[in-house]
N, C-alpha and C. Protein backbone atom coordinates (compact mmCIF):
# COMPACT_ATOMS: atom_id res chain seq x y z
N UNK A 1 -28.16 -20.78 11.90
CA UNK A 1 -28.90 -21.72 12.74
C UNK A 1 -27.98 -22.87 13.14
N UNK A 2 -27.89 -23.56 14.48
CA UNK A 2 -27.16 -24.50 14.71
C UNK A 2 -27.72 -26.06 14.11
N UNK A 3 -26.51 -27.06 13.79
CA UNK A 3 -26.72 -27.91 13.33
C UNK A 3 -28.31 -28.60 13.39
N UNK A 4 -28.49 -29.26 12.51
CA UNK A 4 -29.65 -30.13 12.51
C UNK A 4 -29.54 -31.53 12.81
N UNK A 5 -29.82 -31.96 14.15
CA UNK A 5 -29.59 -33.26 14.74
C UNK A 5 -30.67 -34.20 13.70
N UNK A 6 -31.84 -34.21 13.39
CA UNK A 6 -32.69 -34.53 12.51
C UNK A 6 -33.99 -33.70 12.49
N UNK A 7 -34.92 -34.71 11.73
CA UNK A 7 -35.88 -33.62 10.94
C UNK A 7 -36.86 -35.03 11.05
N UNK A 8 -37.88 -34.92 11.66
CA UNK A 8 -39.32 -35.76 11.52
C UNK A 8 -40.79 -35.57 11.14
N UNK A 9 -40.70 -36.34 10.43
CA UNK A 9 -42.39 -35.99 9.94
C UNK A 9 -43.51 -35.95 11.24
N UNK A 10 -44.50 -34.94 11.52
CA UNK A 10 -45.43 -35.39 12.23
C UNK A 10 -46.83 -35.73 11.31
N UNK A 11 -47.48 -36.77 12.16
CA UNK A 11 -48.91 -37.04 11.49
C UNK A 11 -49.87 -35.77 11.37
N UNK A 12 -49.93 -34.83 12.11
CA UNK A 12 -50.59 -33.55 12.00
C UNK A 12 -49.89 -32.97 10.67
N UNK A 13 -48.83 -33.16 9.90
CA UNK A 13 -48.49 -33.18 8.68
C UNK A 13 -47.65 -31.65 8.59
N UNK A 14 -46.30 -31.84 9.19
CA UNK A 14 -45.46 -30.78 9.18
C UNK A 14 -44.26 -31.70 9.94
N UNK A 15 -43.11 -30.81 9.14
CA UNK A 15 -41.63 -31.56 9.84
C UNK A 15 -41.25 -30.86 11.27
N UNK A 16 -40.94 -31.56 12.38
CA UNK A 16 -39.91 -31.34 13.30
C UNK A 16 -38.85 -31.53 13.28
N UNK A 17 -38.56 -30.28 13.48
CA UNK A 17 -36.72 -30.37 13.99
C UNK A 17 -36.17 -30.35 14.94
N UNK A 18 -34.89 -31.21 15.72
CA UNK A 18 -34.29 -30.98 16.19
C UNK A 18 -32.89 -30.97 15.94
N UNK A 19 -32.50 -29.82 17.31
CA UNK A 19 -31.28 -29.19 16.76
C UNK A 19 -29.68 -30.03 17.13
N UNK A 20 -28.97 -30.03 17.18
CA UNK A 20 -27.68 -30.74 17.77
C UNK A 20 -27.80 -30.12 19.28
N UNK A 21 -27.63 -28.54 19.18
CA UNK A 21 -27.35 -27.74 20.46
C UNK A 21 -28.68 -28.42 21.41
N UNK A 22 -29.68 -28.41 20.68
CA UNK A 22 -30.70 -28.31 22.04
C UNK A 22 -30.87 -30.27 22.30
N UNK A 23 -30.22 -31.27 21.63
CA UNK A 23 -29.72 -32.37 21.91
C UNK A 23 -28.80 -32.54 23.51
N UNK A 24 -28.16 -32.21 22.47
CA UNK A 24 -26.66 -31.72 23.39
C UNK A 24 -26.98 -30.61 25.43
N UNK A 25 -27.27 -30.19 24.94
CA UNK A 25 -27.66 -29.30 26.59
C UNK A 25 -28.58 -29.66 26.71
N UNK A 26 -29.90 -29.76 26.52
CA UNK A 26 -30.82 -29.71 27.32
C UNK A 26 -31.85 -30.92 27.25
N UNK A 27 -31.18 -31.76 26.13
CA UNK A 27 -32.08 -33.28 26.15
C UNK A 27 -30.78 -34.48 27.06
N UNK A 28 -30.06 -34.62 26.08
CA UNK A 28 -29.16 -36.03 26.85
C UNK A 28 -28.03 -35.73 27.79
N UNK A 29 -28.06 -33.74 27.70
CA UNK A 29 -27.22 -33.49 28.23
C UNK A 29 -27.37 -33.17 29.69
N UNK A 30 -29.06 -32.85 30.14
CA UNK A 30 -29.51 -32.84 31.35
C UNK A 30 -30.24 -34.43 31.93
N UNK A 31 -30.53 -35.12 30.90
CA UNK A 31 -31.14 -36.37 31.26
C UNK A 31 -30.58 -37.78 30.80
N UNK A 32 -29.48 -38.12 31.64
CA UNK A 32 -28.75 -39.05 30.69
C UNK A 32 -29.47 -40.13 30.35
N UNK A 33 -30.35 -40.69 30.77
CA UNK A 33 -31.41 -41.50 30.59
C UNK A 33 -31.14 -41.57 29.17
N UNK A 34 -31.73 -40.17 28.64
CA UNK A 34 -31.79 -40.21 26.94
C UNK A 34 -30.74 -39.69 25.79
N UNK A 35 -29.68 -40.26 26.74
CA UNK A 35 -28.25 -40.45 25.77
C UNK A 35 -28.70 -41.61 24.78
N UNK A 36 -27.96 -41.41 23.45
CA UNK A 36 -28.22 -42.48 22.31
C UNK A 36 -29.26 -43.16 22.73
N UNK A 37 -30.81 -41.67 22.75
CA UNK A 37 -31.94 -42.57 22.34
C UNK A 37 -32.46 -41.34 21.49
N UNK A 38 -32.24 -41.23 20.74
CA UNK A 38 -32.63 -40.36 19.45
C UNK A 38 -33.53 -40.65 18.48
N UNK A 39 -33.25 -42.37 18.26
CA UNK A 39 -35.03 -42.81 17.56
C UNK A 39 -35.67 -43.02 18.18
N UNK A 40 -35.67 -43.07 19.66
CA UNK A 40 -36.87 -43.01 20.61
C UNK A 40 -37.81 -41.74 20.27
N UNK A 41 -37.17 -40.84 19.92
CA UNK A 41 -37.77 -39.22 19.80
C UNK A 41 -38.24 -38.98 18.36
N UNK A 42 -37.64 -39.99 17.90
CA UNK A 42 -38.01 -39.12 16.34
C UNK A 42 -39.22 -40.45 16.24
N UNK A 43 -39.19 -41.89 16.56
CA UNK A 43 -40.49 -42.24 16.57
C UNK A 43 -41.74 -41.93 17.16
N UNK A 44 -41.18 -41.10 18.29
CA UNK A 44 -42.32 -40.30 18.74
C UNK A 44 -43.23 -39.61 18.29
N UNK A 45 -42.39 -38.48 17.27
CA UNK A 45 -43.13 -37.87 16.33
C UNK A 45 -43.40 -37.95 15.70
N UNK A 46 -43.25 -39.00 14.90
CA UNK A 46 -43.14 -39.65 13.67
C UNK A 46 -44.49 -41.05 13.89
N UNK A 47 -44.92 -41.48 15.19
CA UNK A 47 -45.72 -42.37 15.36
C UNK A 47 -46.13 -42.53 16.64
N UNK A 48 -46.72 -41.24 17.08
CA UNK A 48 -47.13 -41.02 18.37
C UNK A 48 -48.60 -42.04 18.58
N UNK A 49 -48.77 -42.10 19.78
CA UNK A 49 -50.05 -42.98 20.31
C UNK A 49 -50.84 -41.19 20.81
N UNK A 50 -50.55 -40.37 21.23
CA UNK A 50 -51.17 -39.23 20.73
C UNK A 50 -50.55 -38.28 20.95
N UNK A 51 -51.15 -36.40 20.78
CA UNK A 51 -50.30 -35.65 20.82
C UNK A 51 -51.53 -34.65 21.49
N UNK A 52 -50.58 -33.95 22.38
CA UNK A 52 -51.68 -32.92 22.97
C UNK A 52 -51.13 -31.55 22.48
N UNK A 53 -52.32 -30.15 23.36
CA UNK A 53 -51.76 -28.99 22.96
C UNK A 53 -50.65 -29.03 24.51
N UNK A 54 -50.32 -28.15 24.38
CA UNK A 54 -49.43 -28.05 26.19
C UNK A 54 -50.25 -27.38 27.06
N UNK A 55 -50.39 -27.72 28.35
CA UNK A 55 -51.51 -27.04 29.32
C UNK A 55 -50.47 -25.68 29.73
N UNK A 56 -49.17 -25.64 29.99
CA UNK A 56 -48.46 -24.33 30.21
C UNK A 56 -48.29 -23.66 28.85
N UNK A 57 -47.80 -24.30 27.84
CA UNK A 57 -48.11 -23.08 26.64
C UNK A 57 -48.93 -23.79 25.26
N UNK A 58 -50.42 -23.61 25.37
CA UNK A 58 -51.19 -24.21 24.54
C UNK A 58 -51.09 -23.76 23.16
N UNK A 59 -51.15 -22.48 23.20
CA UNK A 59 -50.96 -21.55 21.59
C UNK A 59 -49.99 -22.17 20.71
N UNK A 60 -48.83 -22.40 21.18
CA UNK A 60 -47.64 -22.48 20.52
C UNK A 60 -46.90 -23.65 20.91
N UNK A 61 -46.97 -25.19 21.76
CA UNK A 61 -46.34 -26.18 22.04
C UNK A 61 -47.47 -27.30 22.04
N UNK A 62 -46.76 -28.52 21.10
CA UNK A 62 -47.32 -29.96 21.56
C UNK A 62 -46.87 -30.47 22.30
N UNK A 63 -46.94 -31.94 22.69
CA UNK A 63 -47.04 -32.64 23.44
C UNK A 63 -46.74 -33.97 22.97
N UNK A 64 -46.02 -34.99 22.46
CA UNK A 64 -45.97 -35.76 21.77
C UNK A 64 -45.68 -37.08 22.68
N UNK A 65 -46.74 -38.29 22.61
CA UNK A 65 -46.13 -39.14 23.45
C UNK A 65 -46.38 -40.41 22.63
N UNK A 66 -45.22 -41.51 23.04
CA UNK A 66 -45.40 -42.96 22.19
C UNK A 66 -44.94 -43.55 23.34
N UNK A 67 -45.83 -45.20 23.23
CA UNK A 67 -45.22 -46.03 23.94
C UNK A 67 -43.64 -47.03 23.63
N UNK A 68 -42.77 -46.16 23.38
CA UNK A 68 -42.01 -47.24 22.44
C UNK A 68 -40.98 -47.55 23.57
N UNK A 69 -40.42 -46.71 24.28
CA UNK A 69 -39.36 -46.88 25.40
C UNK A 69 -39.65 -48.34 26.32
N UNK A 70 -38.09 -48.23 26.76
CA UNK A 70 -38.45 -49.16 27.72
C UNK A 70 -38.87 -49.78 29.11
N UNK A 71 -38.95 -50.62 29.75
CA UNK A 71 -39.65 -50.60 30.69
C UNK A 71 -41.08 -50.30 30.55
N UNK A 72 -42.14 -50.41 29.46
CA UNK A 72 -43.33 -49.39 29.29
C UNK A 72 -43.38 -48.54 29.50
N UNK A 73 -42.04 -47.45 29.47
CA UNK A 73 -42.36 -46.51 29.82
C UNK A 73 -42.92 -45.55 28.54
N UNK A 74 -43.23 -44.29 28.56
CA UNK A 74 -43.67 -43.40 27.12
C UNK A 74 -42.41 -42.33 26.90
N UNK A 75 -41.97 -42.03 25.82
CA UNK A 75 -41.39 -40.94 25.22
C UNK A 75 -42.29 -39.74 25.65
N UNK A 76 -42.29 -38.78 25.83
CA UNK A 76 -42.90 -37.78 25.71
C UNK A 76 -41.30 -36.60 25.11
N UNK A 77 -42.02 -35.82 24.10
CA UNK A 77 -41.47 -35.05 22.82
C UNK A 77 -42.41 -33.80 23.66
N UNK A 78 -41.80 -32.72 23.61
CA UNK A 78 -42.09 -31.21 23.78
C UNK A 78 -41.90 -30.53 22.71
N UNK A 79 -42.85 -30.43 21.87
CA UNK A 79 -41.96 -29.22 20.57
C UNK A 79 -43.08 -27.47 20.16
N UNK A 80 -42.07 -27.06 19.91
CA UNK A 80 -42.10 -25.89 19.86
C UNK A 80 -42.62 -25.30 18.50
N UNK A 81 -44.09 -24.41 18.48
CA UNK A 81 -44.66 -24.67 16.61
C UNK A 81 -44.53 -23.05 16.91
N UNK A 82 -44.17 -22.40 15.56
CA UNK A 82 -44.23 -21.08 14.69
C UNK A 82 -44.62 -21.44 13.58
N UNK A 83 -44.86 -20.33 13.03
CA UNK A 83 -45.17 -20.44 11.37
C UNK A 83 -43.96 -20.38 10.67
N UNK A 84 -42.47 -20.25 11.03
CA UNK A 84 -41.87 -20.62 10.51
C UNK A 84 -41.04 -22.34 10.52
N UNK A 85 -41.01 -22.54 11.69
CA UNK A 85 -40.58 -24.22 12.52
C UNK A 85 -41.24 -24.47 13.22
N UNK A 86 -40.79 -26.09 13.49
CA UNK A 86 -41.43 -26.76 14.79
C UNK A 86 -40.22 -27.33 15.05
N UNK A 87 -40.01 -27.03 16.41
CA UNK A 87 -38.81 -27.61 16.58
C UNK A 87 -38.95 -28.22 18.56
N UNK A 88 -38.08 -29.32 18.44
CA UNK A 88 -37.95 -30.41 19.88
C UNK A 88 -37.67 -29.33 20.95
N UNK A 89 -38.04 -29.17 22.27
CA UNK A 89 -37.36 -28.01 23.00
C UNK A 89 -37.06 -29.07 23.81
N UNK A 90 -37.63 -30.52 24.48
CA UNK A 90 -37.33 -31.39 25.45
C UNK A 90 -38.18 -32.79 25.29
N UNK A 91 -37.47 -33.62 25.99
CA UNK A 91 -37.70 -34.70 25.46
C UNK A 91 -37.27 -35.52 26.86
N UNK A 92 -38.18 -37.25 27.17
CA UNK A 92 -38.04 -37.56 28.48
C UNK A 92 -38.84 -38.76 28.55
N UNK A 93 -38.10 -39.83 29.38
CA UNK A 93 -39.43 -40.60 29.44
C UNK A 93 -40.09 -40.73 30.79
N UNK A 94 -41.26 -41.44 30.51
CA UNK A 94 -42.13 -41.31 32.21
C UNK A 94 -43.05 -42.58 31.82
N UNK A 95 -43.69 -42.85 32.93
CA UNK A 95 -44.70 -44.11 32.77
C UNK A 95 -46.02 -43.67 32.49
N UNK A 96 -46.75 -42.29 32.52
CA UNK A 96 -48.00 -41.90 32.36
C UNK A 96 -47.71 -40.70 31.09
N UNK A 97 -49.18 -41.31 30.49
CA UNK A 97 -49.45 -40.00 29.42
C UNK A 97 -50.03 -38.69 30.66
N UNK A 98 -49.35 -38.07 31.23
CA UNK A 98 -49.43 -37.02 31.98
C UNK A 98 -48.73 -36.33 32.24
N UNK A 99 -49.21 -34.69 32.88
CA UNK A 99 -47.85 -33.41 32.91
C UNK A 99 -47.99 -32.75 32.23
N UNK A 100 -48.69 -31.21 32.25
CA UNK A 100 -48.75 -30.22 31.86
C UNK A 100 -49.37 -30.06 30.27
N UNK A 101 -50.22 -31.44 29.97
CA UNK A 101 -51.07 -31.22 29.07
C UNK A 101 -52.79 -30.60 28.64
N UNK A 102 -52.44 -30.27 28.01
CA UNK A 102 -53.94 -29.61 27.02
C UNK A 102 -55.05 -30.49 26.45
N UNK A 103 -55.54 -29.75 25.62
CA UNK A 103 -56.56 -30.30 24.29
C UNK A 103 -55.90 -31.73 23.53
N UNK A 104 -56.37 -32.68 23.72
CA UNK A 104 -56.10 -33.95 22.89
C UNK A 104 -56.50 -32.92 21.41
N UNK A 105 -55.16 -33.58 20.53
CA UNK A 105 -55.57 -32.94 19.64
C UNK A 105 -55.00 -33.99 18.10
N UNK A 106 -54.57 -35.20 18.78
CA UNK A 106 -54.43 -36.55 17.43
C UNK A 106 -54.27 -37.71 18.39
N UNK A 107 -55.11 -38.94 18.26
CA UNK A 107 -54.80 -40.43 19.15
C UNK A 107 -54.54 -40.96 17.53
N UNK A 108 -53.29 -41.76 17.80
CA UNK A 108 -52.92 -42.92 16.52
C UNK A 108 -54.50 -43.93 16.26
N UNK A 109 -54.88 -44.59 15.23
CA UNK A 109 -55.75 -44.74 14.75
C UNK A 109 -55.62 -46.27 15.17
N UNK A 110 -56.76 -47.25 15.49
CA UNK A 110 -56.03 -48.62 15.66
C UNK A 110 -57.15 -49.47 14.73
N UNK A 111 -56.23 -49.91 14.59
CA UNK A 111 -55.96 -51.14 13.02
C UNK A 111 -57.41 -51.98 13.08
């Protein structure tokens, strides 16, 4: 398996991984935006404002979004669930919790 860029807890209560390779090509390497923003992503999952199923692949992908970026903008986290991993496939920011989402399926809890 290729390197392990990190490993995050989600509140639905299972670790995500992401990989170096899929860092590398297809997160900061197609969107430079999210060059050295890596705790942008892992707070995502780690302390999302919520998480959906995916409206293109509901069975098997969340949806992970936090307001933490800047400009207000949201993180949105794409990850990929099996019964063996969950792992980051893409990652991005945008100004709306919107785009190819599903079933609300966790809103962060407020205080």
């Amino acid at each position: 398996m290729d390197d392990i860029l990190f490993v995050a807890t989600s509140p639905l209560g299972f670790d995500v991984t992401c990989l170096q390779s899929t860092w590398d090509d297809h997160i900061a390497g197609r969107k430079s935006v999210m060059h050295n923003k890596q705790a942008l992503v892992v707070n995502a999952i780690e302390n999302p404002v919520s998480i959906h199923s995916s409206g293109t692949h509901p069975d098997n992908r969340d949806v992970y979004f936090a307001n933490n970026a800047p400009n207000d903008a949201y993180t949105k986290v794409v990850v990929e669930n099996s019964d063996a991993c969950h792992l980051v496939v893409s990652s991005w920011l945008q100004k709306e919790i919107r785009g190819n989402i599903g079933e609300l399926k966790y809103v962060k809890p407020k205080l």
